[in-house]
C-alpha atoms as a PDB file:
ATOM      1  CA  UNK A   1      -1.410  41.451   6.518  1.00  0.00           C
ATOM      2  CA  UNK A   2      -3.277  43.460   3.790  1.00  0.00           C
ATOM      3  CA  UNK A   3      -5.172  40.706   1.005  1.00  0.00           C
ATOM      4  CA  UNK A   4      -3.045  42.736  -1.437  1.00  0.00           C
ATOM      5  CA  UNK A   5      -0.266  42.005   0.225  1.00  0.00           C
ATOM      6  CA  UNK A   6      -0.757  38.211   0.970  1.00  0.00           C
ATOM      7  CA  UNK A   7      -1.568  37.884  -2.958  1.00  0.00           C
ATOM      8  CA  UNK A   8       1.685  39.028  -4.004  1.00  0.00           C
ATOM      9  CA  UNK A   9       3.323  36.558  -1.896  1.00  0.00           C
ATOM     10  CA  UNK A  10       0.843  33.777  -2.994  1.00  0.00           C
ATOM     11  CA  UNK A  11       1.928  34.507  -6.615  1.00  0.00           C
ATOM     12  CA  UNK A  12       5.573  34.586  -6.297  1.00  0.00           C
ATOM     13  CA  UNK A  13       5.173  31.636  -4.137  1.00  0.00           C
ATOM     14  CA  UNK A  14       3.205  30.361  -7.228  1.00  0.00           C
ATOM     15  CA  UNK A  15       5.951  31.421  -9.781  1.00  0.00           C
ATOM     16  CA  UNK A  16       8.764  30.193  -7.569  1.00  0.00           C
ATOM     17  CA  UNK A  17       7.519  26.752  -7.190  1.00  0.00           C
ATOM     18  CA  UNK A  18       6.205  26.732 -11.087  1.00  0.00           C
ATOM     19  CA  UNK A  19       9.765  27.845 -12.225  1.00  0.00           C
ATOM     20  CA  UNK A  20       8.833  30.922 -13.758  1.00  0.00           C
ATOM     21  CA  UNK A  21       6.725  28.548 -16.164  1.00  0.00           C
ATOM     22  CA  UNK A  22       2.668  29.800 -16.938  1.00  0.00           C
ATOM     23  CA  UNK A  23       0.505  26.833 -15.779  1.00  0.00           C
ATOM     24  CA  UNK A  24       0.046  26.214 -19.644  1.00  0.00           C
ATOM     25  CA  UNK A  25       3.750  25.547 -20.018  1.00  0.00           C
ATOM     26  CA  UNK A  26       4.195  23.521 -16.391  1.00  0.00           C
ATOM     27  CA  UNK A  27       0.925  21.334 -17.142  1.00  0.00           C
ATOM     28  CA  UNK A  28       2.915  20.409 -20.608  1.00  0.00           C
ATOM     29  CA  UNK A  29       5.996  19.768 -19.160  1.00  0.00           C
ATOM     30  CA  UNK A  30       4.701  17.439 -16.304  1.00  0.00           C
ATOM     31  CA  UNK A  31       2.934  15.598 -18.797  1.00  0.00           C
ATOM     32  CA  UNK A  32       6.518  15.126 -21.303  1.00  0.00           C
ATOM     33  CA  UNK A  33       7.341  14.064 -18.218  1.00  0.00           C
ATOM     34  CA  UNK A  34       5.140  11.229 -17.139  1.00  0.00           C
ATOM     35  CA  UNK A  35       5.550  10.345 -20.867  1.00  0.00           C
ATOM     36  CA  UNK A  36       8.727   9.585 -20.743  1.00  0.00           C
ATOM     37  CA  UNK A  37       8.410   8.056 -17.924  1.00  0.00           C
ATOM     38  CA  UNK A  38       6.028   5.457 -19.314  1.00  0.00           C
ATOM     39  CA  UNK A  39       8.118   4.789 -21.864  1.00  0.00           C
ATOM     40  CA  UNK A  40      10.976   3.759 -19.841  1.00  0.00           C
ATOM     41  CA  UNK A  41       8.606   1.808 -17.621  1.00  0.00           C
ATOM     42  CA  UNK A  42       7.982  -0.031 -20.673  1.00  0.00           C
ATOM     43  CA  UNK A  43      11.148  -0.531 -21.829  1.00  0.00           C
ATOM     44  CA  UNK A  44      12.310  -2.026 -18.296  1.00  0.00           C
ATOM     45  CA  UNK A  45       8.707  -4.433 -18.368  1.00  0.00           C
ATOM     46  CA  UNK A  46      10.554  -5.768 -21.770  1.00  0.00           C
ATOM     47  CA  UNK A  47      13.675  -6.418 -20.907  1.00  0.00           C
ATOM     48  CA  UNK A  48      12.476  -7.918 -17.239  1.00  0.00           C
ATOM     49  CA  UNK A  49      10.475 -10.593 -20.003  1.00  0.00           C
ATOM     50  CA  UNK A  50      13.493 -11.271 -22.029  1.00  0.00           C
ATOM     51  CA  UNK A  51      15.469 -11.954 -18.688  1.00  0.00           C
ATOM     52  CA  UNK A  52      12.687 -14.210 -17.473  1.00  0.00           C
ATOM     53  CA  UNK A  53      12.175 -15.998 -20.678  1.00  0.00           C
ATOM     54  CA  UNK A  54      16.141 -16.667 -20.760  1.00  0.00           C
ATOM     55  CA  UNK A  55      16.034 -17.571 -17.484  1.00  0.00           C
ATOM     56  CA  UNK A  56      13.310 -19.922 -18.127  1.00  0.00           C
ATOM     57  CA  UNK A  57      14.746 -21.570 -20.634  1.00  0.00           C
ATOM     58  CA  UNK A  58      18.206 -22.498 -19.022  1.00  0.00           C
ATOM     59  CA  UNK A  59      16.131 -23.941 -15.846  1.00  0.00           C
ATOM     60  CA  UNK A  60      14.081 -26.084 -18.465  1.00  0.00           C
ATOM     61  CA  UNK A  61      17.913 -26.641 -20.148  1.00  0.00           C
ATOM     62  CA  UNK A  62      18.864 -27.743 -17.103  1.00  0.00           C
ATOM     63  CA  UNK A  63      16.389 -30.065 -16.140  1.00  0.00           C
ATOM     64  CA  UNK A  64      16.475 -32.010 -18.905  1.00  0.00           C
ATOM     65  CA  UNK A  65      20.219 -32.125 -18.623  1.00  0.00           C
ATOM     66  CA  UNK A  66      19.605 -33.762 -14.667  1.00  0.00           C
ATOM     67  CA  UNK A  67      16.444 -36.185 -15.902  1.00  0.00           C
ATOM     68  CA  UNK A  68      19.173 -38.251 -18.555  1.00  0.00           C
END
């Protein structure tokens, strides 16, 4: 196979796995991606802690209830 040849297929290989975006455009996108995803991953870390801390505080309910 001609170079010429296997650098056409390179790049549409390229484009087809970038969805037709320039590497400027996929490079942003990936990283509005991992953005968001941060985001949620701090939103679940939050409400994990207000579970816990509820959780906590009917087990120390609790206890107190069983020590009278």
């Amino acid at each position: 196979m001609p170079d010429k040849d296997l650098d056409e297929q390179v790049e549409r290989m390229l484009n087809a796995a970038m969805g037709g975006l320039t590497p400027h455009e996929a490079l942003l996108k990936a990283s509005q991606e991992e953005a968001e995803k941060v985001a949620e991953r701090a939103a679940a870390k939050e409400k994990n802690r207000e579970r816990a801390l509820r959780l906590l505080a009917e087990l120390e309910k609790a206890q107190g209830k069983s020590k009278d």
